[in-house]
Protein backbone atom coordinates (compact mmCIF):
# COMPACT_ATOMS: atom_id res chain seq x y z
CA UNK A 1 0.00 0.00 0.00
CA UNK A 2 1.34 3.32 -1.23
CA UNK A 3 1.16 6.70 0.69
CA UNK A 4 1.92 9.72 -0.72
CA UNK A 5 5.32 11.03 0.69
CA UNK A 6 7.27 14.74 0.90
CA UNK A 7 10.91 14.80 1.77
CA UNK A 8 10.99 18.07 3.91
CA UNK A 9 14.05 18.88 3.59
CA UNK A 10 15.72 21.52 6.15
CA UNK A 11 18.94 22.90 6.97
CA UNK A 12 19.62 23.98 3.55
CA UNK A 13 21.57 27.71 2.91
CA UNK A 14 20.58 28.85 -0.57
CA UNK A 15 21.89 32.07 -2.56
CA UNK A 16 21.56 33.60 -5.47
CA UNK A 17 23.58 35.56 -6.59
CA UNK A 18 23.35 36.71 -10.23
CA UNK A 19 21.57 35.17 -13.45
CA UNK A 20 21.51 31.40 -12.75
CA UNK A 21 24.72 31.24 -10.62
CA UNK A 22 24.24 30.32 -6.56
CA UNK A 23 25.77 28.87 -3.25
CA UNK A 24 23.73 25.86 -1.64
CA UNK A 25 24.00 22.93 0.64
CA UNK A 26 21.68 19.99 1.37
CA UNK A 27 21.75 18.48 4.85
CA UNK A 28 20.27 15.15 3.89
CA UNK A 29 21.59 12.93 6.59
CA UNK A 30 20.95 15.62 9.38
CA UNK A 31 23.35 16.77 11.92
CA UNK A 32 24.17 13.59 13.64
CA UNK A 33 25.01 12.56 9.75
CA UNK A 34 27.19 13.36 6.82
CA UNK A 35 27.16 14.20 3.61
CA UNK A 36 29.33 14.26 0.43
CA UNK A 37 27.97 15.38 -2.71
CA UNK A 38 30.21 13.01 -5.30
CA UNK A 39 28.76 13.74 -9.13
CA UNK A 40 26.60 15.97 -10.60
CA UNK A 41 25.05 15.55 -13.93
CA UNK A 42 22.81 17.76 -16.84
CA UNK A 43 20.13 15.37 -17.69
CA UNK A 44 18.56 18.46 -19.87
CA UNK A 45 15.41 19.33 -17.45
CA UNK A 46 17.74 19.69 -14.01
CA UNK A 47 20.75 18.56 -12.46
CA UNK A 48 21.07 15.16 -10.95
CA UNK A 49 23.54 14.88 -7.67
CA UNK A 50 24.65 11.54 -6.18
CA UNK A 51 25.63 11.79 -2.30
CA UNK A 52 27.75 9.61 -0.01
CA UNK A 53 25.90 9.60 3.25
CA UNK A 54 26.51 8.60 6.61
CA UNK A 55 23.92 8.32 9.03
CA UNK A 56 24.07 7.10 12.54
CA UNK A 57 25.44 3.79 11.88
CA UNK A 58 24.14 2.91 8.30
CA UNK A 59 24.99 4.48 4.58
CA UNK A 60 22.31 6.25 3.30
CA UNK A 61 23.44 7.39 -0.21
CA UNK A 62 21.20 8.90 -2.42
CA UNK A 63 20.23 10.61 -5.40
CA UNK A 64 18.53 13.90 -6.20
CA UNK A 65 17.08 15.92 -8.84
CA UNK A 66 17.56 19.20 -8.36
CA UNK A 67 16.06 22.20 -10.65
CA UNK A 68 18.78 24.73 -12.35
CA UNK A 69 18.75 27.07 -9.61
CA UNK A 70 18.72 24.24 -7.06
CA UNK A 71 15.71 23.39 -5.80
CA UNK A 72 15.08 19.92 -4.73
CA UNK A 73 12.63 18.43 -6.92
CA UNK A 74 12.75 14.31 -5.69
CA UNK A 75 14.89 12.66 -3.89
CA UNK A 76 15.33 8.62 -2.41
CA UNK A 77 18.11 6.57 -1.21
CA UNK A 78 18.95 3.04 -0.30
CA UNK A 79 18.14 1.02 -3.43
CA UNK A 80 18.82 -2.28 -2.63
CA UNK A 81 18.65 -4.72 0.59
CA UNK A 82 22.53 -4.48 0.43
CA UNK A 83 24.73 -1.58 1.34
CA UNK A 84 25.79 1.22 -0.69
CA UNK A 85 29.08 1.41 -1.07
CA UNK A 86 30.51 4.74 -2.48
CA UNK A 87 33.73 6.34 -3.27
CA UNK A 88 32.88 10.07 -3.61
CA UNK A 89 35.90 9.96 -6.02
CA UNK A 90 34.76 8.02 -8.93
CA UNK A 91 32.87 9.30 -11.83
CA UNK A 92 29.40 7.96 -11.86
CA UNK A 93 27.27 9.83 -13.97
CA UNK A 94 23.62 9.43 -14.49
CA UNK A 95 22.23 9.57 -17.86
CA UNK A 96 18.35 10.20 -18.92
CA UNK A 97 17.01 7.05 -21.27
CA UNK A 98 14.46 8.15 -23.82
CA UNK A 99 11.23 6.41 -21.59
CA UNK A 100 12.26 9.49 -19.76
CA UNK A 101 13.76 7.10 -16.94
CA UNK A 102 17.30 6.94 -15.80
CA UNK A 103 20.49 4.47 -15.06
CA UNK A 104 22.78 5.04 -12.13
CA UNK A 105 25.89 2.41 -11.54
CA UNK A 106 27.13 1.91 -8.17
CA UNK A 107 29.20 -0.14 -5.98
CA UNK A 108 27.09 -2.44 -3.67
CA UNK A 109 28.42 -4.74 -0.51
CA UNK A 110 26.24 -7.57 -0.44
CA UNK A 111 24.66 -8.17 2.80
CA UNK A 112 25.43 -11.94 2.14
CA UNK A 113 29.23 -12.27 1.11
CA UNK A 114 30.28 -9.19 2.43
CA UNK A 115 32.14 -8.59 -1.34
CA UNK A 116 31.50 -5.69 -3.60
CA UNK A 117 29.40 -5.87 -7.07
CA UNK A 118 28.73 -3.76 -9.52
CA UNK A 119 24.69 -2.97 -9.92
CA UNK A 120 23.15 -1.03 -13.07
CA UNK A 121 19.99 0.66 -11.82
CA UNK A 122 16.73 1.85 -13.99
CA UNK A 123 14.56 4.28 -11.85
CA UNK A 124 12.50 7.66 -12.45
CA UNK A 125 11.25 9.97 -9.99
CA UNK A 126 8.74 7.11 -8.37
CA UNK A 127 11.39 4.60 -7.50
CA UNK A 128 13.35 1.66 -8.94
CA UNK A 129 12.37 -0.29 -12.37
CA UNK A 130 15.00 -2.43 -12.47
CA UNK A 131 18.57 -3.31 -10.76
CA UNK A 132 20.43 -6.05 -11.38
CA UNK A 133 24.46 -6.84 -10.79
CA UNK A 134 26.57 -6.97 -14.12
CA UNK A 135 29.70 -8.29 -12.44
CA UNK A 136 30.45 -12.17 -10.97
CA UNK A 137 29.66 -11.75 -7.08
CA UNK A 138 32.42 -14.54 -6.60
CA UNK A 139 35.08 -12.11 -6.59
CA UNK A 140 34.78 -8.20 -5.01
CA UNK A 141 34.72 -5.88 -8.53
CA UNK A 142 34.50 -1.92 -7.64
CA UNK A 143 33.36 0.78 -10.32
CA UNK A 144 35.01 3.41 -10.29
CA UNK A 145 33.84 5.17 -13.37
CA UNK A 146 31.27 5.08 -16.27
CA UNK A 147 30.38 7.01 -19.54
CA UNK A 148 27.99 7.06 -21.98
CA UNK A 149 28.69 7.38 -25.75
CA UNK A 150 25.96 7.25 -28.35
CA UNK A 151 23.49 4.83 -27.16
CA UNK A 152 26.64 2.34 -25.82
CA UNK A 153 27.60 2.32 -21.64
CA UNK A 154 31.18 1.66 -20.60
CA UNK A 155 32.42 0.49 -17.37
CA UNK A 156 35.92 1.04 -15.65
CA UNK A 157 36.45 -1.07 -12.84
CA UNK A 158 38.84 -2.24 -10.39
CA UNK A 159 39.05 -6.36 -9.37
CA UNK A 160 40.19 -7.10 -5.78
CA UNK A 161 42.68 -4.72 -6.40
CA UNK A 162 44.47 -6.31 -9.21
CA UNK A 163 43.74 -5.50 -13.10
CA UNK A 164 41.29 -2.85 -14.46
CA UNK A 165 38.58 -4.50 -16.55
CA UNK A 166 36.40 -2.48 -19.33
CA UNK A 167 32.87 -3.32 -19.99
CA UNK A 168 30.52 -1.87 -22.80
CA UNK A 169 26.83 -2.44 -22.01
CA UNK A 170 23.52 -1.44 -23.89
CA UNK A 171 20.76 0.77 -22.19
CA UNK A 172 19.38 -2.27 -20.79
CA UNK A 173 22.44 -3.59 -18.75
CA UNK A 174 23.11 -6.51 -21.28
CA UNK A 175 27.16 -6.87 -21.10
CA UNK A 176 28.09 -6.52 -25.24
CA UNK A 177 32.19 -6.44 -24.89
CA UNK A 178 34.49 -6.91 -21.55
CA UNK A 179 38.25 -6.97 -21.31
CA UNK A 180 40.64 -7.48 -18.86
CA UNK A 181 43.68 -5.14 -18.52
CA UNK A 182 46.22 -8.60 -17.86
CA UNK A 183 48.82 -7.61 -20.66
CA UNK A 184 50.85 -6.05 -17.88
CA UNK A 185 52.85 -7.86 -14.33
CA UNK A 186 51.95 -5.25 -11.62
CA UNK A 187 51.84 -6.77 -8.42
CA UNK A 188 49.11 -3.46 -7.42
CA UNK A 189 47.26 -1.99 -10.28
CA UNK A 190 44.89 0.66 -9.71
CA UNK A 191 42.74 2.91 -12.15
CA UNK A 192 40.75 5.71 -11.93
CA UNK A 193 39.79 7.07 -15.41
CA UNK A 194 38.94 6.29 -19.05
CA UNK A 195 37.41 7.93 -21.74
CA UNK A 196 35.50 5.89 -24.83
CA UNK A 197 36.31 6.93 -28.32
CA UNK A 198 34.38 7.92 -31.21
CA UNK A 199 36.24 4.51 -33.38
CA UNK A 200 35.25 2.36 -30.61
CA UNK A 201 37.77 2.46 -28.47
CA UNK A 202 39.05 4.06 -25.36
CA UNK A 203 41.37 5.73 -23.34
CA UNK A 204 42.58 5.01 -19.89
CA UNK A 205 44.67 5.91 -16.91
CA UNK A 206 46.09 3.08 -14.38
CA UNK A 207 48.56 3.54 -11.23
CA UNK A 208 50.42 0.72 -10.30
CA UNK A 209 52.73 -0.79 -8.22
CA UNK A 210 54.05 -2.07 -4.93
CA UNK A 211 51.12 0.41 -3.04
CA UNK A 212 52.38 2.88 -0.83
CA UNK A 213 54.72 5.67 -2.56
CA UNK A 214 56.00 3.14 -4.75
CA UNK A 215 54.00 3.93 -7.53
CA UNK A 216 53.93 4.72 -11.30
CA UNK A 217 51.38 6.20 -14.00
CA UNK A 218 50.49 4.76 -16.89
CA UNK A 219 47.84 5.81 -19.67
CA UNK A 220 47.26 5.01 -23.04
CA UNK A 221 44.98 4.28 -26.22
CA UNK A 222 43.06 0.82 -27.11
CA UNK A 223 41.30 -0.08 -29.62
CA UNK A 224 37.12 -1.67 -30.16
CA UNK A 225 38.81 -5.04 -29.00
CA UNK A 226 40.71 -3.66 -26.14
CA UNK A 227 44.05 -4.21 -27.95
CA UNK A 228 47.02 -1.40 -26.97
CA UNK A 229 47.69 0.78 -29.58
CA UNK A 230 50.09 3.03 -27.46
CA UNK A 231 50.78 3.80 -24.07
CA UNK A 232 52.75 6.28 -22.14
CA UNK A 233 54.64 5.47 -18.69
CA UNK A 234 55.80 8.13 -16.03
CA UNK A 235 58.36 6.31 -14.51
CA UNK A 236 58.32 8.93 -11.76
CA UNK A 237 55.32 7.86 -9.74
CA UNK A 238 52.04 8.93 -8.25
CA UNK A 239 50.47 9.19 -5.06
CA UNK A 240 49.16 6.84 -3.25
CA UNK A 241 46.10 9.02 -3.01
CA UNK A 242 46.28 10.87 -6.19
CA UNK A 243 42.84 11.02 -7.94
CA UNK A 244 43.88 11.03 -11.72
CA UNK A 245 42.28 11.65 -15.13
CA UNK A 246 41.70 11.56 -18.46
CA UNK A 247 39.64 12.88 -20.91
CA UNK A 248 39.37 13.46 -24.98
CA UNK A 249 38.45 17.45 -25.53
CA UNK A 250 36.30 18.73 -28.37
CA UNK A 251 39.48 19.07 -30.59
CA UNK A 252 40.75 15.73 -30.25
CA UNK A 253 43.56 16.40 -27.21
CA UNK A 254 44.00 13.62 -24.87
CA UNK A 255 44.35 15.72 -21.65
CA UNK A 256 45.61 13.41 -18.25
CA UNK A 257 45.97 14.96 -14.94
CA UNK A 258 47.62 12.76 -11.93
CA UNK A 259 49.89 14.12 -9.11
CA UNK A 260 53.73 12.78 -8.96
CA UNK A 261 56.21 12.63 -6.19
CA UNK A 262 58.64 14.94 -5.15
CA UNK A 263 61.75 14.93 -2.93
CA UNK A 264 59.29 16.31 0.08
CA UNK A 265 57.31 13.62 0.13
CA UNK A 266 59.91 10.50 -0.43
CA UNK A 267 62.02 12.14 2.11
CA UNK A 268 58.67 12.27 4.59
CA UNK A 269 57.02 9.02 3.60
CA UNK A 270 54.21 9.62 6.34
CA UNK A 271 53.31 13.36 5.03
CA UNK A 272 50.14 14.40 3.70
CA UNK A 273 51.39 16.83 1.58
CA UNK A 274 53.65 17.52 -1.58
CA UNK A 275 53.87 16.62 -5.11
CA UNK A 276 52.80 18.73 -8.12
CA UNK A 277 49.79 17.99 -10.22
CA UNK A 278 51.14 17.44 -13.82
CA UNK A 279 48.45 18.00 -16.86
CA UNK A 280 49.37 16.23 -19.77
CA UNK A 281 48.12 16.89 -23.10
CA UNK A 282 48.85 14.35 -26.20
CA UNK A 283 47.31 13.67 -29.81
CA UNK A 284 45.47 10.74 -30.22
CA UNK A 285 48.81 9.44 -32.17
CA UNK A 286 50.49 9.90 -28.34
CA UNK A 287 52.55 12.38 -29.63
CA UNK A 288 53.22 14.70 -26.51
CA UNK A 289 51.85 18.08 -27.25
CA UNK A 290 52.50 20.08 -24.11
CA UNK A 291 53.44 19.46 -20.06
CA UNK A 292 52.28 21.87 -17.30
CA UNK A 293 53.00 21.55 -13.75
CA UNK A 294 50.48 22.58 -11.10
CA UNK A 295 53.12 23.71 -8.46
CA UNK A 296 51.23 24.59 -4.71
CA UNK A 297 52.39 23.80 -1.59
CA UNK A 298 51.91 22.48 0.79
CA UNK A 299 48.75 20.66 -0.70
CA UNK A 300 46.58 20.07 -3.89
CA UNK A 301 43.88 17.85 -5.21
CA UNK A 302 42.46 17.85 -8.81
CA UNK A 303 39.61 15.10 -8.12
CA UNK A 304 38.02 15.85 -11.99
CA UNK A 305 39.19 17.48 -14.99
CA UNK A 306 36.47 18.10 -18.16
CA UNK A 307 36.70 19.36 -21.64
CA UNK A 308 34.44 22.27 -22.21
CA UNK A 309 32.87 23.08 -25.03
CA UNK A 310 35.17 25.22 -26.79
CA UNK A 311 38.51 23.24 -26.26
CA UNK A 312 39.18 24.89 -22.87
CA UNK A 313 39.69 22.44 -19.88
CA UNK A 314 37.95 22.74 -16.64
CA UNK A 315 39.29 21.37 -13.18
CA UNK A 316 37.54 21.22 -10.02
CA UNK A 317 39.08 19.72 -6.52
CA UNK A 318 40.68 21.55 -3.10
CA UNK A 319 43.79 23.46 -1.84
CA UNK A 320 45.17 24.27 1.29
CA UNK A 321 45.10 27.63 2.11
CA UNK A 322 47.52 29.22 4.40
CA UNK A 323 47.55 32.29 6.83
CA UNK A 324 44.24 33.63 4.77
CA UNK A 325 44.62 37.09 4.28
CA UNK A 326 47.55 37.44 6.51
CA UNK A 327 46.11 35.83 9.55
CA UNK A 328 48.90 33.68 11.04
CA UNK A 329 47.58 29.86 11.49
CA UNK A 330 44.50 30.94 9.56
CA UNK A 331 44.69 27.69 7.62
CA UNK A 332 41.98 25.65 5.73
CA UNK A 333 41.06 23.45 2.87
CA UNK A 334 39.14 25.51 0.25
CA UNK A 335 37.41 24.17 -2.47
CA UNK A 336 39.71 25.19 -6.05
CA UNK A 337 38.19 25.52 -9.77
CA UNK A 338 40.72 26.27 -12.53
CA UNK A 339 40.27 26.58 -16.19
CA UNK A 340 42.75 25.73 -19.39
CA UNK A 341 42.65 27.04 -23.00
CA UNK A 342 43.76 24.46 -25.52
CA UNK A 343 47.62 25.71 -25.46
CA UNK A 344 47.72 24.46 -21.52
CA UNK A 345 47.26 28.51 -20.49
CA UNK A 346 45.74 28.96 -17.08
CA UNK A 347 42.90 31.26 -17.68
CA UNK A 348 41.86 31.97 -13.61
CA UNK A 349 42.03 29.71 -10.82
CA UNK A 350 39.12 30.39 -8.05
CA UNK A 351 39.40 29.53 -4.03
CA UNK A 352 35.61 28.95 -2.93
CA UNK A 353 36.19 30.27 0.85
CA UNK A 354 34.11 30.13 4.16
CA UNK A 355 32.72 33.73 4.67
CA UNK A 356 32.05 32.13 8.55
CA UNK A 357 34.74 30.67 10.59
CA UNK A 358 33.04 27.68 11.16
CA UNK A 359 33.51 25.76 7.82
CA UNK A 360 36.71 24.22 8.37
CA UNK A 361 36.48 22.82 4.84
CA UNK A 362 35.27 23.14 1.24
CA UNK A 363 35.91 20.23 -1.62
CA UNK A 364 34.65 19.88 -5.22
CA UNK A 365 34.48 16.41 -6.34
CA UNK A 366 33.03 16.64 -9.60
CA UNK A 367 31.68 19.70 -11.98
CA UNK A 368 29.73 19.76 -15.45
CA UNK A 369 29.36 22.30 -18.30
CA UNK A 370 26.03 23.41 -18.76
CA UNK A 371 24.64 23.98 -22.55
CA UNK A 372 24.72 27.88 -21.65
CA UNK A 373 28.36 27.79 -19.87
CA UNK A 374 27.92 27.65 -16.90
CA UNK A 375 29.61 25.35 -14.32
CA UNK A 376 27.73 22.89 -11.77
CA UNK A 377 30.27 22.02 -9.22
CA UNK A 378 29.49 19.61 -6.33
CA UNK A 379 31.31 18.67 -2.82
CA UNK A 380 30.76 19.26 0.41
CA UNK A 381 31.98 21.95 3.38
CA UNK A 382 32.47 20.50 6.59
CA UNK A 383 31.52 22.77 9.97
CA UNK A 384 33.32 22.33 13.25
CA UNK A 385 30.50 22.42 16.22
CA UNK A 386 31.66 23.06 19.40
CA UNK A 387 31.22 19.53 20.92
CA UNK A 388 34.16 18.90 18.39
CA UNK A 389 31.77 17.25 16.24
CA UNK A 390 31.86 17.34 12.37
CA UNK A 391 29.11 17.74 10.10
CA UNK A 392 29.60 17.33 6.44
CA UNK A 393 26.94 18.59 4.14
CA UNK A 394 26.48 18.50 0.45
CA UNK A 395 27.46 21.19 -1.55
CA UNK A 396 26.85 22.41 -5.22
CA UNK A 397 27.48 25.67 -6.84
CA UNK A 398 26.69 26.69 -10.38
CA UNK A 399 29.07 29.81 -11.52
CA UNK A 400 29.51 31.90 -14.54
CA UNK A 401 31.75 30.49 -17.53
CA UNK A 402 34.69 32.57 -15.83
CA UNK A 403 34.10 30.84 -12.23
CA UNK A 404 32.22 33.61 -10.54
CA UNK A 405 29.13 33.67 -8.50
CA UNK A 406 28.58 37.46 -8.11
CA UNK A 407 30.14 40.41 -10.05
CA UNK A 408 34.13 41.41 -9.78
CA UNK A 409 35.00 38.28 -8.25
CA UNK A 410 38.97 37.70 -7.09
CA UNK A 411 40.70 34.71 -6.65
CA UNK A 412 38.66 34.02 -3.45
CA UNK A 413 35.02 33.54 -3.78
CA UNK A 414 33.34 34.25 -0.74
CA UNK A 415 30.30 31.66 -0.11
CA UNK A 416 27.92 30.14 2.56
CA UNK A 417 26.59 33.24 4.21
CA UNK A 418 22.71 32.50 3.03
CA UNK A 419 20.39 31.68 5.38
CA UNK A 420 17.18 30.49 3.62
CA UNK A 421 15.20 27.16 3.83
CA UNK A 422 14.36 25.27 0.74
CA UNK A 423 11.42 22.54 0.54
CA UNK A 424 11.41 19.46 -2.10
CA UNK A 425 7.99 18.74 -2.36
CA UNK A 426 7.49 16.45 -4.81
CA UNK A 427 6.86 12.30 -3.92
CA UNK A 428 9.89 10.62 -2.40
CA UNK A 429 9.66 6.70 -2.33
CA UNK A 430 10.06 4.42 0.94
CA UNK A 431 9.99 6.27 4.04
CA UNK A 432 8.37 8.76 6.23
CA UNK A 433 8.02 12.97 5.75
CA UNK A 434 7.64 14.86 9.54
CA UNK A 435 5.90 18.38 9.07
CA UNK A 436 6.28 20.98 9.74
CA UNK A 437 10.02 20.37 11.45
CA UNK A 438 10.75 22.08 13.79
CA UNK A 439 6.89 21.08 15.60
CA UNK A 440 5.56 24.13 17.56
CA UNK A 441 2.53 21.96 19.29
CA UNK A 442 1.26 19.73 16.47
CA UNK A 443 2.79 17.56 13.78
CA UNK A 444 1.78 15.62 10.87
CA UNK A 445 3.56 12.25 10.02
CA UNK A 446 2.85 10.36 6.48
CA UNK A 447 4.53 7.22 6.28
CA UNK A 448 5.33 4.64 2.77
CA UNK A 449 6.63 1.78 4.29
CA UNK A 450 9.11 0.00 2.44
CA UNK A 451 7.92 -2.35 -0.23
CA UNK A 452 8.69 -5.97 0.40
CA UNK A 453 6.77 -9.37 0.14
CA UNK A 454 5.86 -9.47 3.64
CA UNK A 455 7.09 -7.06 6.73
CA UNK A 456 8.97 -8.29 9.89
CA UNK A 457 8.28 -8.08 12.75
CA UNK A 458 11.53 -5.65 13.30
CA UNK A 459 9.81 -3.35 10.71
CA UNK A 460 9.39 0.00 13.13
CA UNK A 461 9.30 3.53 13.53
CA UNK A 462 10.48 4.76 16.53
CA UNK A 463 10.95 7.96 17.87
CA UNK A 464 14.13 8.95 20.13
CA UNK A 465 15.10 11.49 23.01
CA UNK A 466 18.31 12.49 22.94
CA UNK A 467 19.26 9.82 25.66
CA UNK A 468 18.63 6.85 23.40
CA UNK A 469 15.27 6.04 24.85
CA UNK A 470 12.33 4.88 23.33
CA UNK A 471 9.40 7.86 23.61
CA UNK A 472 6.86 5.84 20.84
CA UNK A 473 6.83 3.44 18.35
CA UNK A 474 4.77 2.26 15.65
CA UNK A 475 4.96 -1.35 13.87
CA UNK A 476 4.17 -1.76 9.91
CA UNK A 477 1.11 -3.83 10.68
CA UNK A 478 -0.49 -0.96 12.54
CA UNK A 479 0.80 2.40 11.79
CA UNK A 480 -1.55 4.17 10.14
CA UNK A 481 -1.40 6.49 6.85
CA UNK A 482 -1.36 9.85 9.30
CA UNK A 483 0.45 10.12 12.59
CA UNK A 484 -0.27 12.85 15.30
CA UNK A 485 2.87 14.37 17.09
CA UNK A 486 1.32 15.92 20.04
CA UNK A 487 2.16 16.28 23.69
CA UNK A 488 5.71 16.27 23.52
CA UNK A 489 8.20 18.00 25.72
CA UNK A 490 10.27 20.49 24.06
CA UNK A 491 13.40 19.51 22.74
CA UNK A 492 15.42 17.37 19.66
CA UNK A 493 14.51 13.91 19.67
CA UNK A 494 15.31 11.35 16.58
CA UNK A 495 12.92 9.46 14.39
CA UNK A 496 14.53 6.17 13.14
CA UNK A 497 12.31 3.57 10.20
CA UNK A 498 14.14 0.52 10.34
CA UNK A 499 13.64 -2.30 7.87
CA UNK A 500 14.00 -6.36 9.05
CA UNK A 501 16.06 -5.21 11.82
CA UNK A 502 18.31 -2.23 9.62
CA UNK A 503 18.54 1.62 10.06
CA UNK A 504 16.85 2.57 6.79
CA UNK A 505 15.85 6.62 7.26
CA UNK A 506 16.25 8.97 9.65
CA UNK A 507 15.19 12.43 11.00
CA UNK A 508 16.34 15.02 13.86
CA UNK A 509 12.80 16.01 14.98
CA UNK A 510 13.01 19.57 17.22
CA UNK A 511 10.02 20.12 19.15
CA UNK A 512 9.32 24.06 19.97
């Protein structure tokens, strides 16, 4: 039996600054949770995010649709009776079929075997169609990236940690073409990016190894069999926890970004910091067309590089910044955006930076070129409360084809000083919507339970003080469609839906 279900959705800042470009973050796992906005896509009619969520003790990723200037249209998470498992790092796109429906790829841990599968999922706005694994659940297989080209999927993943294997699947899911990177004897091989070609083929970008420092990069060119037509070795290394990439612009450059070692960090194994990001830019012969270093210290991430429309290259990830505007120990991670021409010129380079001391952090994972220029960037901020708690929440912001969110910008972009609420109300799909939230006297609770062939008896609802004790509780065999929240002290308690014994949603209630 189906109720009809808003996700309420609070603790979201929202500004606007100029035509189309704005600051906002969605607090979808609450303050007890967190939140890492990892992709962000232009499906044509909105933007679709994907999160990484954690919340209380259970994942809760999710996707959104969001309107252009950011308003939460739907939104649902947990899509299987396994776990979600996420890297905010890879590139997982979503991509609109033409029923109007969409596919999503993700990493799952089954429940069973405790190993990671790949799962294609079909869903719209109302829920899941269809999900099924495309990968052999004998052995753990993590995606890490997948792209779309004509009406053909590709897949880029990683098998216990040992070769990269390349999949091409049609709109369905039905595995056409798979092929396992074997050719080579690393003892650690590890990819992060590819890029499908027009002839069938593709481009791709591998670190290998001994793990640790001891690493190397490696990229190259294959053909509609998977066969090597050239590749390129940099005999110099990567980081461990370099995030590296490759893409084909719109004039036919291969551009590869990855992060080396220097003498900084092999003479301070343990460090954190060091190494310049190196963007490489070939023909699709391999012939090596230009080299430019990325030199900042003391630290530098490019998580995603894309090719914009006309030949320019966009890059999106974080910095450290240090003594901000002369304040001594004023230091912080600020989200960076940075943008190419062809020739390998650095056009600007943006710092997205807290306008209020307490965001301690701001990352861009991913970004997108809009069809009128503009850039969708998405991350997260972190604030510092102070019980020493951390509270990640998901972040996008859409700029101007120069970076900028408000006239005259510099290289710092101020953002995060609005202060308005915004409310998705359109249909989520399995759960429970609380309004209003905060409750002055009297609330209104309209629950969906969670389809499944028969509920169990550890199928509840329960709502929480802040001491962990039980203050009500409803079972799926008798909660009804509408639930009253009256008479209750003042103060934050914590609704909880659990599913055969599992966290599956939950809510910071605040009673007025």
């Amino acid at each position: 039996m189906k109720y009809l279900l808003s996700l309420l959705l609070t603790g979201i800042a929202l500004l606007l600054y100029g035509q189309g470009t704005f600051d906002a973050n969605y607090d979808f796992a609450g303050q007890q949770g967190t939140d890492r906005g990892a992709n962000v896509s232009d499906v044509g009619d909105g933007l679709m995010l994907t999160t990484t969520s954690y919340c209380g003790n259970y994942g809760c990723d999710r996707i959104a649709k969001l309107s252009y200037t950011g308003e939460l249209l739907w939104t649902f998470d947990q899509f299987s009776d396994d776990y979600i498992f996420y890297n905010p790092q890879s590139k997982l796109d979503i991509y609109e079929l033409n029923d109007s429906s969409y596919v999503a790829l993700f990493a799952v841990e089954s429940a069973a075997t405790g190993r990671l599968k790949t799962s294609w999922i079909n869903f719209n706005e109302h829920g899941i169609i269809h999900e099924m694994p495309i990968s052999d659940t004998s052995q753990s297989e993590a995606i890490l990236a997948w792209k779309k080209y004509q009406d053909v999927f590709w897949t880029w993943t990683n098998i216990s940690y040992e070769p990269m294997l390349v999949r091409k699947l049609t709109p369905d899911g039905t595995v056409l073409f798979e092929k396992l990177h074997d050719e080579h004897n690393f003892l650690v091989e590890a990819g992060s990016d590819f890029a499908p070609l027009p002839d069938g083929g593709y481009l791709y970008i591998n670190r290998f190894g001994t793990g640790g420092f001891n690493n190397a990069t490696m990229w190259g060119r294959r053909d509609s069999l998977g066969e090597i037509i050239w590749e390129h070795l940099d005999p110099l290394g990567t980081r461990e926890n370099s995030v590296d990439n490759i893409v084909l612009t719109t004039d036919n450059k291969v551009i590869v970004s990855y992060r080396i070692q220097d003498r900084y960090v092999v003479e301070n194994p343990l460090a954190d910091f060091g190494g310049d990001y190196i963007i490489h830019c070939q023909d699709l012969e391999g012939n090596v067309q230009w080299v430019r270093p990325l030199t900042y210290m003391p630290y530098q991430q490019v998580y995603h590089i894309i090719p914009a429309a006309n030949g320019d290259i966009i890059g999106v990830g974080e910095k450290m910044v240090l003594d901000w505007q002369g304040t001594p120990d004023e230091d912080f991670i600020a989200a960076w955006m940075f943008r190419m021409n062809a020739a390998g010129e650095m056009l600007w380079q943006h710092h997205f930076v807290p306008d209020q001391p307490q965001h301690d952090q701001y990352t861009f994972y991913d970004a997108v070129e809009l069809a009128d220029g503009r850039i969708a960037a998405i991350g997260y901020y972190i604030d510092s409360f102070p019980n020493g708690l951390l509270n990640a929440d998901t972040w996008l912001v859409v700029t101007d084809g120069n970076g900028c969110i408000y006239d005259e910008c510099t290289n710092d972009i101020f953002v995060g000083s609005a202060d308005l609420t915004v409310i998705g109300a359109a249909p989520a799909v399995q759960g429970f919507r609380l309004s209003p939230n905060p409750v002055a006297t009297n609330g209104t609770l309209w629950l969906n339970w969670p389809e499944s062939a028969s509920h169990h008896q550890s199928d509840r609802l329960v709502l929480y003080d802040t001491n962990g004790r039980v203050i009500r509780q409803w079972a799926s065999a008798d909660a009804p469609e509408n639930l009253a929240m009256t008479n209750l002290p003042p103060g934050i308690y914590q609704l909880v839906l659990t599913r055969q014994g599992r966290r599956w949603q939950t809510e910071r209630v605040l009673v007025l």
